[in-house]
Protein backbone atom coordinates (compact mmCIF):
# COMPACT_ATOMS: atom_id res chain seq x y z
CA UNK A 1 -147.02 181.64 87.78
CA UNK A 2 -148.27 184.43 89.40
CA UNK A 3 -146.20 187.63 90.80
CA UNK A 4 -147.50 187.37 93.78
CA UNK A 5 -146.85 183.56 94.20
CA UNK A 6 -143.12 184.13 92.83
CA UNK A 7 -142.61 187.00 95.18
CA UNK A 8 -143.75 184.89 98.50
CA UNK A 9 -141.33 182.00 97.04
CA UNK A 10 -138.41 184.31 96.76
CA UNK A 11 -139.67 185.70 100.39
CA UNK A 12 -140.01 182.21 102.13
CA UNK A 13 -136.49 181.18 101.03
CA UNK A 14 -134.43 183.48 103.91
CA UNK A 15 -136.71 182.43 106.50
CA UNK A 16 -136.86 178.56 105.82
CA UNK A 17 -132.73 178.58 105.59
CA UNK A 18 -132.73 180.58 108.59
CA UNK A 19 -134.98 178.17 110.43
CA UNK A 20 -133.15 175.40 109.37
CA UNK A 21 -129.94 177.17 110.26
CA UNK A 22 -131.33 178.05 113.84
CA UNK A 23 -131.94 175.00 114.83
CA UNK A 24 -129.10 173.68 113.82
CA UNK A 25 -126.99 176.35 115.58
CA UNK A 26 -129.21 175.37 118.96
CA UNK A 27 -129.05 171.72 118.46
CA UNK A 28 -125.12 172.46 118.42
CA UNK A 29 -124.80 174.72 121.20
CA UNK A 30 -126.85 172.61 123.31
CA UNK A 31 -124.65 169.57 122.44
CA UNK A 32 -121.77 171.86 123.50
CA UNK A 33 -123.63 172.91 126.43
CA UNK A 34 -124.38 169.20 127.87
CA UNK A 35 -121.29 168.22 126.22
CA UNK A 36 -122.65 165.45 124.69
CA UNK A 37 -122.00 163.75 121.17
CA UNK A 38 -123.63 164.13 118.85
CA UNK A 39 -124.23 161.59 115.84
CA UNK A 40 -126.53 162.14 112.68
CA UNK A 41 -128.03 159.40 110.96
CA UNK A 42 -130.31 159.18 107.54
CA UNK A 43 -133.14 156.34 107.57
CA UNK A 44 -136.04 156.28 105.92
CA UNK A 45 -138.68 155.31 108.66
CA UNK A 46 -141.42 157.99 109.69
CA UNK A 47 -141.53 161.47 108.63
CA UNK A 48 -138.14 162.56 109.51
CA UNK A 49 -135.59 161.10 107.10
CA UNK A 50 -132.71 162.85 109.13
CA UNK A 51 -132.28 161.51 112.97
CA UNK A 52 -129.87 163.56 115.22
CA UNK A 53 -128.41 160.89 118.02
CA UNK A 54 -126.86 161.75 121.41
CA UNK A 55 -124.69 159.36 123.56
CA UNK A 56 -126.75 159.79 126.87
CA UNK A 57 -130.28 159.36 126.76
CA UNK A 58 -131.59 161.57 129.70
CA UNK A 59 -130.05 164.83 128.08
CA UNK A 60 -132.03 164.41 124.95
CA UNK A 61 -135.20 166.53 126.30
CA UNK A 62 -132.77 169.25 127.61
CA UNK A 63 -130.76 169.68 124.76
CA UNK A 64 -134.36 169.76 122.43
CA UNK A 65 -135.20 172.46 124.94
CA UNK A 66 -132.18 174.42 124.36
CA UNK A 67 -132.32 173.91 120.69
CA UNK A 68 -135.87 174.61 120.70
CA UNK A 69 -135.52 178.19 122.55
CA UNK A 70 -132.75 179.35 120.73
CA UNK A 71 -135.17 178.52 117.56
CA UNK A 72 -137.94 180.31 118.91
CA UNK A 73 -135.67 183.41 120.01
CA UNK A 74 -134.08 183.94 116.84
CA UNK A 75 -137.75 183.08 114.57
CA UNK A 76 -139.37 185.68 117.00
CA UNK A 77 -136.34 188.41 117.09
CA UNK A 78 -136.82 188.56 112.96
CA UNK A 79 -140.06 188.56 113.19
CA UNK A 80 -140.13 191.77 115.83
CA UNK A 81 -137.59 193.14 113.61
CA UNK A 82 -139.31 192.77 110.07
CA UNK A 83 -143.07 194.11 111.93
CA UNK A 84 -141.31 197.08 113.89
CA UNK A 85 -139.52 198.08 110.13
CA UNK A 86 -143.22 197.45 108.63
CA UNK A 87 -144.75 199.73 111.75
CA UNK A 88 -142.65 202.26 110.73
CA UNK A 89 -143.58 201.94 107.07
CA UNK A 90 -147.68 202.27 108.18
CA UNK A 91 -146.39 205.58 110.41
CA UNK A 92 -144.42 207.06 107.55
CA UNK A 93 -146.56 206.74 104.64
CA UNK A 94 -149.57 208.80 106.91
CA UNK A 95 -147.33 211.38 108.96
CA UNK A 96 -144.53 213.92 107.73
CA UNK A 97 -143.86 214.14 111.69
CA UNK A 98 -142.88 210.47 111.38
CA UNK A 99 -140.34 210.99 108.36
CA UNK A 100 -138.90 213.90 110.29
CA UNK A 101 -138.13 212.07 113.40
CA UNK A 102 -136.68 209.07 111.27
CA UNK A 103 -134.30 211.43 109.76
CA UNK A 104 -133.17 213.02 112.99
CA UNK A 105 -132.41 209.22 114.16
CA UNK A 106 -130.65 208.41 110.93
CA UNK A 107 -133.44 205.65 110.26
CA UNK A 108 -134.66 206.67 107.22
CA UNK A 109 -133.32 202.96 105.80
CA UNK A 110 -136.02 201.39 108.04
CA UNK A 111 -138.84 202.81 105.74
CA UNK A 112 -139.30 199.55 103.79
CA UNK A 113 -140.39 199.04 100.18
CA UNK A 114 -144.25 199.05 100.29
CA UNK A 115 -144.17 196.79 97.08
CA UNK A 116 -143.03 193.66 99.35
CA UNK A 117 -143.39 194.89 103.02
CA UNK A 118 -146.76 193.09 102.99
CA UNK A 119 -145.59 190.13 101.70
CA UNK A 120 -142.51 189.75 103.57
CA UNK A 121 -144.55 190.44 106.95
CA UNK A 122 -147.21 187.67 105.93
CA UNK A 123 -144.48 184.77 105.31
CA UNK A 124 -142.38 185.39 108.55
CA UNK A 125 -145.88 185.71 110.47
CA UNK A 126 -146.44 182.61 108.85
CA UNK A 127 -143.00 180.85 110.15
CA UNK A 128 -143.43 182.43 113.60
CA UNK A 129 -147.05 180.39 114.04
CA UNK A 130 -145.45 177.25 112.15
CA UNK A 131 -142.46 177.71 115.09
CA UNK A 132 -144.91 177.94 117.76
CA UNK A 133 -146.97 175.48 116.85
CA UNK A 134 -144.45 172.76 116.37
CA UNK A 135 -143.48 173.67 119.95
CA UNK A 136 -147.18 173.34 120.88
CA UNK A 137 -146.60 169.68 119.05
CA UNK A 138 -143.14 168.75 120.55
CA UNK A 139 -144.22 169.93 124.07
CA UNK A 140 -147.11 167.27 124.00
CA UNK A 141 -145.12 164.55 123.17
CA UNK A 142 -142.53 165.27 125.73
CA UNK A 143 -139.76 166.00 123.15
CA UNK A 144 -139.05 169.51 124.81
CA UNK A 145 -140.73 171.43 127.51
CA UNK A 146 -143.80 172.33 128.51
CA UNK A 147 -143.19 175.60 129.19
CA UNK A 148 -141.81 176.38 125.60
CA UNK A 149 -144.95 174.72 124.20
CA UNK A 150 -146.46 177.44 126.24
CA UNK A 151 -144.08 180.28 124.86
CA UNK A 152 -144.78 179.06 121.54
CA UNK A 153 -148.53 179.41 121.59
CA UNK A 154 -148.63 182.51 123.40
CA UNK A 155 -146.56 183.62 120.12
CA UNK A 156 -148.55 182.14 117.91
CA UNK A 157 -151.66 184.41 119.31
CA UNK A 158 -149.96 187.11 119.49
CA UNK A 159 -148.93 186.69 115.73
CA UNK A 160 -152.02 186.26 114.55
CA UNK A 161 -153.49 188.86 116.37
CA UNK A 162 -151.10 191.07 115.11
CA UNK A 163 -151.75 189.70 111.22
CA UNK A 164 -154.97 190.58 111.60
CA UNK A 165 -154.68 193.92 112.26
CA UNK A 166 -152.68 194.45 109.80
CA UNK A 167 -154.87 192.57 107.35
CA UNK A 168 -157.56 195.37 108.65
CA UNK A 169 -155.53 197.99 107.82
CA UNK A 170 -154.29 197.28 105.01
CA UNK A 171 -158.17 196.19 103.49
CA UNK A 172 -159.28 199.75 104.62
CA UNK A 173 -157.36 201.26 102.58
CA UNK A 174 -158.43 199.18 99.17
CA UNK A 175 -162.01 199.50 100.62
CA UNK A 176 -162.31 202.31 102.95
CA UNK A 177 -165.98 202.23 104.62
């Protein structure tokens, strides 16, 4: 196996417990939300194995919303955080100035390791358009709202916009032209 291929595995693992964990955590604040309960079964029919069940029907959209959102704020808040700590890692490595005002902030611990700040940018870029686009999915099928499905494309855009700048800068350095 290759280092780069163990080093996005031992990268992917935070980010696919934390997804799993966040919507967990909304799914459960939603039920306590609605106040609703909440029942989780495990049948083999379809893709999903695991099948969460609420008592009253008509809240089911709502609380997918709410789960949903707080899904998409917490994939998108680490996401801001791990590209603004990766920002800061293009600024530093090009400007003294930069590394000066860090240290009058007391942020020099946001300089990352350039070894895996690539890396670790790529995976949660690529678990910020998975996020979005399942929204995209769920919104179409009526599962949650539309206007998430919305939220969750204009992130994915956004993401990949912002990947491939980043891919540009970092391939002008290997290749300047």
């Amino acid at each position: 196996m290759s280092k780069l291929l163990k080093e996005v595995l031992k990268t992917s693992i935070l980010p696919t417990a934390l997804l799993i964990t966040g919507k967990f955590l909304g799914l459960y604040l939603a039920v306590l939300f609605y106040n609703e309960a909440l029942a989780i079964t495990h049948e083999h029919k379809g893709l999903y194995s695991v099948q969460v069940l609420l008592q009253n029907s008509q809240h089911v959209r709502a609380v997918n919303s709410l789960a949903d959102l707080i899904l998409l704020i917490i994939v998108v808040g680490t996401y801001l955080f791990i590209a603004i700590r990766y920002l800061i890692y293009i600024r530093a490595s090009g400007s003294p100035r930069t590394i000066i005002r860090l240290a009058r902030f007391n942020l020099l611990d946001w300089i990352v390791d350039k070894n895996n700040a690539l890396v670790k940018f790529t995976v949660w870029s690529v678990y910020t358009i998975m996020v979005g686009s399942v929204l995209l999915v769920n919104s179409l099928t009526g599962v949650t709202s539309n206007l998430l499905g919305l939220l969750g494309i204009l992130t994915s855009v956004f993401v990949i916009l912002t990947l491939l700048k980043v891919f540009e800068l970092e391939s002008s350095k290997v290749a300047p032209l």
